[in-house]
Structures are given as C-alpha cells and as structure tokens.
PDB file of N, CA and C in Angstrom:
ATOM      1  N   UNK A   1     -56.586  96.502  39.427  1.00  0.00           N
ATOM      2  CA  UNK A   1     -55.732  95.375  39.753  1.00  0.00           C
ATOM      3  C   UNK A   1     -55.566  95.331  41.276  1.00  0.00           C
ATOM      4  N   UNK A   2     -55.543  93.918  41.856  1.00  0.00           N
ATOM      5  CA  UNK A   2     -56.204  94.264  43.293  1.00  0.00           C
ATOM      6  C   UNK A   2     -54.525  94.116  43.603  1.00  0.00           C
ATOM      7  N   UNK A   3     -54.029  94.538  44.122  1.00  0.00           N
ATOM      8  CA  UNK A   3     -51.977  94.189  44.566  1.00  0.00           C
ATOM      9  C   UNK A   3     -51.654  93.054  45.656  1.00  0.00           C
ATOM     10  N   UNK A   4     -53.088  92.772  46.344  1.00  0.00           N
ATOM     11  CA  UNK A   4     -53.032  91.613  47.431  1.00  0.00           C
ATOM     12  C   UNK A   4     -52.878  90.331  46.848  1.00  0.00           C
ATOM     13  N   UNK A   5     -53.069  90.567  45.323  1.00  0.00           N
ATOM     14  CA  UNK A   5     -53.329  88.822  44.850  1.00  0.00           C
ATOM     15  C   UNK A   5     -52.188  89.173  44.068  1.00  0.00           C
ATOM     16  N   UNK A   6     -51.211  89.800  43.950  1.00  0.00           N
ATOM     17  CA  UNK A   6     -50.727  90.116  42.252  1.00  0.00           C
ATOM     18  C   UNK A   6     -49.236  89.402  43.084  1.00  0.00           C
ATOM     19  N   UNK A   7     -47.816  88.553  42.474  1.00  0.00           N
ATOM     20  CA  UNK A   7     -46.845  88.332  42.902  1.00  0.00           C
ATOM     21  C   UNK A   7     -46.048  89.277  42.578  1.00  0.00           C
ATOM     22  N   UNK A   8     -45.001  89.140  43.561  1.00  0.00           N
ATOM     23  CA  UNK A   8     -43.999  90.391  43.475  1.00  0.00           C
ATOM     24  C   UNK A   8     -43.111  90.246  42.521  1.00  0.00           C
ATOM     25  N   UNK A   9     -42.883  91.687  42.325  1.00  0.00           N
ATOM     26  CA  UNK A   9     -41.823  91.427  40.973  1.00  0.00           C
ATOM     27  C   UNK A   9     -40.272  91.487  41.245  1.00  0.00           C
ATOM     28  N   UNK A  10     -39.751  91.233  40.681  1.00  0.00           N
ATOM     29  CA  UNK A  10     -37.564  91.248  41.240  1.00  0.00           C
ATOM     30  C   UNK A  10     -37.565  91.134  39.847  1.00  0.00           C
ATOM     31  N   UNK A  11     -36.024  91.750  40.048  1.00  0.00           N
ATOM     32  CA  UNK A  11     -34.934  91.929  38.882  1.00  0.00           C
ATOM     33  C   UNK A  11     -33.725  90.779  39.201  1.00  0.00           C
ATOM     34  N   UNK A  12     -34.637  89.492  38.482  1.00  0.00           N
ATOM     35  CA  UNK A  12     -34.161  88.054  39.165  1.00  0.00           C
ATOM     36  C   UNK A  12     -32.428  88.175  38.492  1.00  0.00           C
ATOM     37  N   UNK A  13     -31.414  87.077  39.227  1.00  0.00           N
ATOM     38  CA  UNK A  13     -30.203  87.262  38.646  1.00  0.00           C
ATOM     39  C   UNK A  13     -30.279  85.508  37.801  1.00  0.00           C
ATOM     40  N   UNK A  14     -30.052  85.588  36.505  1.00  0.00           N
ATOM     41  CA  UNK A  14     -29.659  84.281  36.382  1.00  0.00           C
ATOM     42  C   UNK A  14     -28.442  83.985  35.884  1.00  0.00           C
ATOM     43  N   UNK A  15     -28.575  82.281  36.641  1.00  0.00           N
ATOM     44  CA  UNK A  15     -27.097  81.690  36.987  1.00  0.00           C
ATOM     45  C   UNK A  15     -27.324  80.846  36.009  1.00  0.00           C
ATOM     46  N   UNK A  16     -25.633  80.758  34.996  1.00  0.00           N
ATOM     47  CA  UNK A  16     -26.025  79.362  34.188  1.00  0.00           C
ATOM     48  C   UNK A  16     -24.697  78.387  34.375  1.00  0.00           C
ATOM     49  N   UNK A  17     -24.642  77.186  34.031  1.00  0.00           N
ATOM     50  CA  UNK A  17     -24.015  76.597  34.399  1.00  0.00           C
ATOM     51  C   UNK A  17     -22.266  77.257  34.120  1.00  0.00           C
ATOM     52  N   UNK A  18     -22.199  77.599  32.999  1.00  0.00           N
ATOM     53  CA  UNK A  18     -20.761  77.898  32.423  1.00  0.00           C
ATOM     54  C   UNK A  18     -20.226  78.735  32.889  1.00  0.00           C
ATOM     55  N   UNK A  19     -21.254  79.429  33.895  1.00  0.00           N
ATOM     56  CA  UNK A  19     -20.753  80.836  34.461  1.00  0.00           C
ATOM     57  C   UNK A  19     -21.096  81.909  34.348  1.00  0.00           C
ATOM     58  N   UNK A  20     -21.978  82.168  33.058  1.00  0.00           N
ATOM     59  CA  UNK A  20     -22.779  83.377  32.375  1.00  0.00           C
ATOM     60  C   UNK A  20     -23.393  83.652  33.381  1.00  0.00           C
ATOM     61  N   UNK A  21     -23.707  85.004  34.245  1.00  0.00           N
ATOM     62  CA  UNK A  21     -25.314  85.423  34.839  1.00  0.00           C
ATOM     63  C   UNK A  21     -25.653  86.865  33.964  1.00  0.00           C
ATOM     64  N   UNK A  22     -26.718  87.080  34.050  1.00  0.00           N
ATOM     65  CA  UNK A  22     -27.159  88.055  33.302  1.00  0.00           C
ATOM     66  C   UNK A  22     -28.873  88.339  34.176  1.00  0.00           C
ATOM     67  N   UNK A  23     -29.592  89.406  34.098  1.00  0.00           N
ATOM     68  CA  UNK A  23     -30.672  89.764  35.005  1.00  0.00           C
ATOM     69  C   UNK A  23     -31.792  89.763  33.907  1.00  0.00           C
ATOM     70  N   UNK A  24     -33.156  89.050  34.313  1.00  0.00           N
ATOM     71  CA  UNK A  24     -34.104  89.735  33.733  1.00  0.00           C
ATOM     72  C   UNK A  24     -34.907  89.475  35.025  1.00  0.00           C
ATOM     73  N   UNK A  25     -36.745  90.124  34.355  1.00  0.00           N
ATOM     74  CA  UNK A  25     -37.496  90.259  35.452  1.00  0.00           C
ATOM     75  C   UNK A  25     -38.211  89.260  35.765  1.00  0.00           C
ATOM     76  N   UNK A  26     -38.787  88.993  36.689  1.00  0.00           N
ATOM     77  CA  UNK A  26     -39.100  87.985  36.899  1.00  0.00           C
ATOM     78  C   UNK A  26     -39.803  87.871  38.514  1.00  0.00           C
ATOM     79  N   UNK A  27     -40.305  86.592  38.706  1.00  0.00           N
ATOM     80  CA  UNK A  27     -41.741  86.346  39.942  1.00  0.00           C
ATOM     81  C   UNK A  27     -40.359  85.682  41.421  1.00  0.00           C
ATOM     82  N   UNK A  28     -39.538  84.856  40.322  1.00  0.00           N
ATOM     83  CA  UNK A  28     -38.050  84.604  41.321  1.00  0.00           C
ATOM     84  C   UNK A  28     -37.260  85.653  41.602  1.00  0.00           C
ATOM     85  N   UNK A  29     -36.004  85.181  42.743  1.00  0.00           N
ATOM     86  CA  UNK A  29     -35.352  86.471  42.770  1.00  0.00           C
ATOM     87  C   UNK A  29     -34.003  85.803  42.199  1.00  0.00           C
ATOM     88  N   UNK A  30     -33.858  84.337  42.218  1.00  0.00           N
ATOM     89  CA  UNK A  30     -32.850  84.099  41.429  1.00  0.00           C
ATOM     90  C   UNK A  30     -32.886  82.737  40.345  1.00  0.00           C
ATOM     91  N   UNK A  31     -32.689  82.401  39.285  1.00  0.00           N
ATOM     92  CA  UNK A  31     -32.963  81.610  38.372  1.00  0.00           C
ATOM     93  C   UNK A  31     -31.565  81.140  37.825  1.00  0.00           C
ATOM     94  N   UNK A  32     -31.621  79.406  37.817  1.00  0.00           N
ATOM     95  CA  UNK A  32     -30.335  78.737  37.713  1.00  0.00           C
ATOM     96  C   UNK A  32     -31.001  78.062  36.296  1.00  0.00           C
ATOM     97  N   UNK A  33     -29.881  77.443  35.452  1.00  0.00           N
ATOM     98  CA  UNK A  33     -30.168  77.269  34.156  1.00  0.00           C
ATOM     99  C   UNK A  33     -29.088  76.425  33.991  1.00  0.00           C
ATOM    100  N   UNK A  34     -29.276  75.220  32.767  1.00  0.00           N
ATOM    101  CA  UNK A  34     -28.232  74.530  32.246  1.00  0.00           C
ATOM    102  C   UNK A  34     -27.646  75.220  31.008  1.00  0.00           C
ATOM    103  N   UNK A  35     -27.909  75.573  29.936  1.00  0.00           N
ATOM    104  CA  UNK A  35     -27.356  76.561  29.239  1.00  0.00           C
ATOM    105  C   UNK A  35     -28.276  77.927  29.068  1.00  0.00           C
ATOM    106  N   UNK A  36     -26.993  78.728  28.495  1.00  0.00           N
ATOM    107  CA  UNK A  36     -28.131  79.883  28.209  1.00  0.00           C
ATOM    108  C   UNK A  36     -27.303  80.296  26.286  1.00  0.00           C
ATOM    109  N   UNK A  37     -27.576  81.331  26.418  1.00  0.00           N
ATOM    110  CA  UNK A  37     -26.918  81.689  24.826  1.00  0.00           C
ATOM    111  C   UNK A  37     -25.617  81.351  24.801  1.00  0.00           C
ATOM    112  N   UNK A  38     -24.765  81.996  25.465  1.00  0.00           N
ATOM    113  CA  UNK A  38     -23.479  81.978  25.810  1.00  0.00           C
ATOM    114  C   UNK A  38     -23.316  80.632  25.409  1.00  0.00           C
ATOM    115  N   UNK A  39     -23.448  79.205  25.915  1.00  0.00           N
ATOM    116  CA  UNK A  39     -22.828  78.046  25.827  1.00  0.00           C
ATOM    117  C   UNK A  39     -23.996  77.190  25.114  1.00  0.00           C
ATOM    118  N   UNK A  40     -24.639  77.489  24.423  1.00  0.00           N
ATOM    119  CA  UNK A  40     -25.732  76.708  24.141  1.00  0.00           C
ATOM    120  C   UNK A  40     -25.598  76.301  22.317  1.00  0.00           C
ATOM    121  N   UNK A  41     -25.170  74.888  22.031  1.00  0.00           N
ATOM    122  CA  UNK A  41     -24.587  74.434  20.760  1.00  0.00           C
ATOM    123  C   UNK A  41     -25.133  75.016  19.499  1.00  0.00           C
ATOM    124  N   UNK A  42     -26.834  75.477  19.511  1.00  0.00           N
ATOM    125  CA  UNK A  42     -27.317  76.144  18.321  1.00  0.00           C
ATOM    126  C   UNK A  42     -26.742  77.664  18.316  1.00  0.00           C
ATOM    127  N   UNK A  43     -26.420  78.053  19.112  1.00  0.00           N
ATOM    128  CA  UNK A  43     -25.776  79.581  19.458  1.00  0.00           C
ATOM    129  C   UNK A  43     -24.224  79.918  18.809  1.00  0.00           C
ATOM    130  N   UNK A  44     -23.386  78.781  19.534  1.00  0.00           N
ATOM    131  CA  UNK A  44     -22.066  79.031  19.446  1.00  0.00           C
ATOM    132  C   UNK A  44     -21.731  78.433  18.009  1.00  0.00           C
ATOM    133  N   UNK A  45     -22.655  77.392  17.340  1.00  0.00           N
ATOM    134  CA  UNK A  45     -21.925  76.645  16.502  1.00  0.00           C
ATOM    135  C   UNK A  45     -21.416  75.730  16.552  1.00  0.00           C
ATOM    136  N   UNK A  46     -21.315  75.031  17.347  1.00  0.00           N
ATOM    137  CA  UNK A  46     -20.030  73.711  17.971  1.00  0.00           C
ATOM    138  C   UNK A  46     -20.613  72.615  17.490  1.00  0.00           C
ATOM    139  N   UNK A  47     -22.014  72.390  17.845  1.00  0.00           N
ATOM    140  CA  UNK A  47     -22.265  70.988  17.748  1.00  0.00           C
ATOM    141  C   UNK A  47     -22.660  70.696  16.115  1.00  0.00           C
ATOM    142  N   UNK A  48     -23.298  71.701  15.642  1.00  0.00           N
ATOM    143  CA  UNK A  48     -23.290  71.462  14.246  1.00  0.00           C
ATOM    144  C   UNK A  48     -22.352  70.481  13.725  1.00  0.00           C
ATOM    145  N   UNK A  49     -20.882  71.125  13.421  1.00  0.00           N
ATOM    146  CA  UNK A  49     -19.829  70.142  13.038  1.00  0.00           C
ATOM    147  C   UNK A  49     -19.772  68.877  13.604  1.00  0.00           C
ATOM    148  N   UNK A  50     -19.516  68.930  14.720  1.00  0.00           N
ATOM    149  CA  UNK A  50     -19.561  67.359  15.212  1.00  0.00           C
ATOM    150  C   UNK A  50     -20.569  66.439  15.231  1.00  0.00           C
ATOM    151  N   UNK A  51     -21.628  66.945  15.112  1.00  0.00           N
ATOM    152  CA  UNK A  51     -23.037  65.765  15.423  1.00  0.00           C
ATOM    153  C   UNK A  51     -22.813  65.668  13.794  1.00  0.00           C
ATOM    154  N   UNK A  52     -22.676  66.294  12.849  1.00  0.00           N
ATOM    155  CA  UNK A  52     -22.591  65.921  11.174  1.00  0.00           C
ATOM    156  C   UNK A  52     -21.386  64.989  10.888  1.00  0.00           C
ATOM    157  N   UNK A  53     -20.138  64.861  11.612  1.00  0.00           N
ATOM    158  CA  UNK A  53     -19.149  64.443  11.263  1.00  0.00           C
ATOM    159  C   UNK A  53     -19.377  63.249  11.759  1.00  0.00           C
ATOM    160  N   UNK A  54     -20.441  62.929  13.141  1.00  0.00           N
ATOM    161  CA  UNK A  54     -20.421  61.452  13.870  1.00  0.00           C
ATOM    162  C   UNK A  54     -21.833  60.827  12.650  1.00  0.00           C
ATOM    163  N   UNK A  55     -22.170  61.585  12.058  1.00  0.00           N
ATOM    164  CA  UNK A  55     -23.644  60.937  10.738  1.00  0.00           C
ATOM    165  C   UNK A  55     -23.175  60.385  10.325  1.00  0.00           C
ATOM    166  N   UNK A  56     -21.509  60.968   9.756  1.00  0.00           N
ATOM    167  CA  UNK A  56     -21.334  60.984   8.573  1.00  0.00           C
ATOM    168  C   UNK A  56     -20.575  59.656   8.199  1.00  0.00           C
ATOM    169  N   UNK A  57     -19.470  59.609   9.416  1.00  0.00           N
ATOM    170  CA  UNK A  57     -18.981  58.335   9.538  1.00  0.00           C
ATOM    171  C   UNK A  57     -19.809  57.297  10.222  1.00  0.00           C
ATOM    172  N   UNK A  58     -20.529  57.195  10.611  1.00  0.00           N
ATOM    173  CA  UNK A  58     -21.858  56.085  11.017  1.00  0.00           C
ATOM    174  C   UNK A  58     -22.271  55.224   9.216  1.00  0.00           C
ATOM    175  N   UNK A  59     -22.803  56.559   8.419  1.00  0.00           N
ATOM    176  CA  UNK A  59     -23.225  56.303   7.404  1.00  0.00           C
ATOM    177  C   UNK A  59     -22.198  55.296   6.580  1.00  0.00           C
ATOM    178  N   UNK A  60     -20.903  55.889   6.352  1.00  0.00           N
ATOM    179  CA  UNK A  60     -19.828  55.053   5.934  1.00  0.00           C
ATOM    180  C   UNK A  60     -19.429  54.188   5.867  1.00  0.00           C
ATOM    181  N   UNK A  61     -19.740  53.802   7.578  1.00  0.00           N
ATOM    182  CA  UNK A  61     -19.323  52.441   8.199  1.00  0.00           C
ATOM    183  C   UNK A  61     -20.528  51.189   7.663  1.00  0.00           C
ATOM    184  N   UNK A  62     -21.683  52.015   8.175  1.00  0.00           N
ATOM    185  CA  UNK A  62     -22.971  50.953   7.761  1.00  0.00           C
ATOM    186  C   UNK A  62     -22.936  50.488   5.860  1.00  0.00           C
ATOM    187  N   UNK A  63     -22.258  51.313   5.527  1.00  0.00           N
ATOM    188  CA  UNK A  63     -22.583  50.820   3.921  1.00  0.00           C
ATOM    189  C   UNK A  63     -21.048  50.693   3.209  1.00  0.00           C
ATOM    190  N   UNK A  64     -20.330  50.295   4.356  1.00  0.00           N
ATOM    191  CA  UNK A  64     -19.172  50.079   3.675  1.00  0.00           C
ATOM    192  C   UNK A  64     -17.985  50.990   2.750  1.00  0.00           C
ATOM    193  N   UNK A  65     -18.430  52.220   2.921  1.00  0.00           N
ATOM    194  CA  UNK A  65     -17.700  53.328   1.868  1.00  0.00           C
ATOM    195  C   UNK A  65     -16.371  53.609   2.508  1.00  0.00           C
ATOM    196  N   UNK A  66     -15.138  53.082   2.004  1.00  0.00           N
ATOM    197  CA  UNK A  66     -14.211  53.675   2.390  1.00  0.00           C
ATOM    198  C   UNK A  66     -13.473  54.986   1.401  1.00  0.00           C
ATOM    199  N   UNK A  67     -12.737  56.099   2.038  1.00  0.00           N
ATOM    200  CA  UNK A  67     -12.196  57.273   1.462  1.00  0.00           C
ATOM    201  C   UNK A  67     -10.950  57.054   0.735  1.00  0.00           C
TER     202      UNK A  67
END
C-alpha cells in the first residue's frame, strides 16, 4: 500500500443537529448531520403515531365517516 496516495485517517467528531456528537472514523475530521439515532423519528418512535393519526383523519374526512 503506497501511503503517498492513501487519505488520512481521524477520529472524526460528529455534530448533529439536536445536539448529539458522538466520534467515529473517518477521511473528515469533523462531520455535521441533520439527524442521527438520538432524534431520528424511526428510532425514537414519534412519528409513527402522528403521521398514522394525520391518515387516519384525512381518510375520515374524504369518505365522510364521522365517530
């Protein structure tokens, strides 16, 4: 492996929006992100409920079903 062509390596820090940083390795030395696990809706659970609850009443409305 010739080391003149190879990029350097760092123990990059990444930044995510919510505030989370956490380190992996990497060709950067620092890496910014819009979500990461921490805040990210398939992770936490959050959006599940709500994106089903905005279907659900969409569906309702379009076909007239009242509760």
């Amino acid at each position: 492996m010739q080391e003149s062509i190879q990029p350097k390596f760092y123990q990059a820090t990444v930044r995510c929006n919510c505030g989370n940083t956490f380190t992996v390795g990497s060709t950067a030395k620092e890496i910014s992100v819009e979500v990461c696990s921490k805040c990210h809706p398939f992770y936490t659970g959050t959006q599940k409920a709500v994106a089903a609850r905005g279907r659900i009443e969409k569906f309702n409305r379009k076909y007239g079903i009242n509760k």
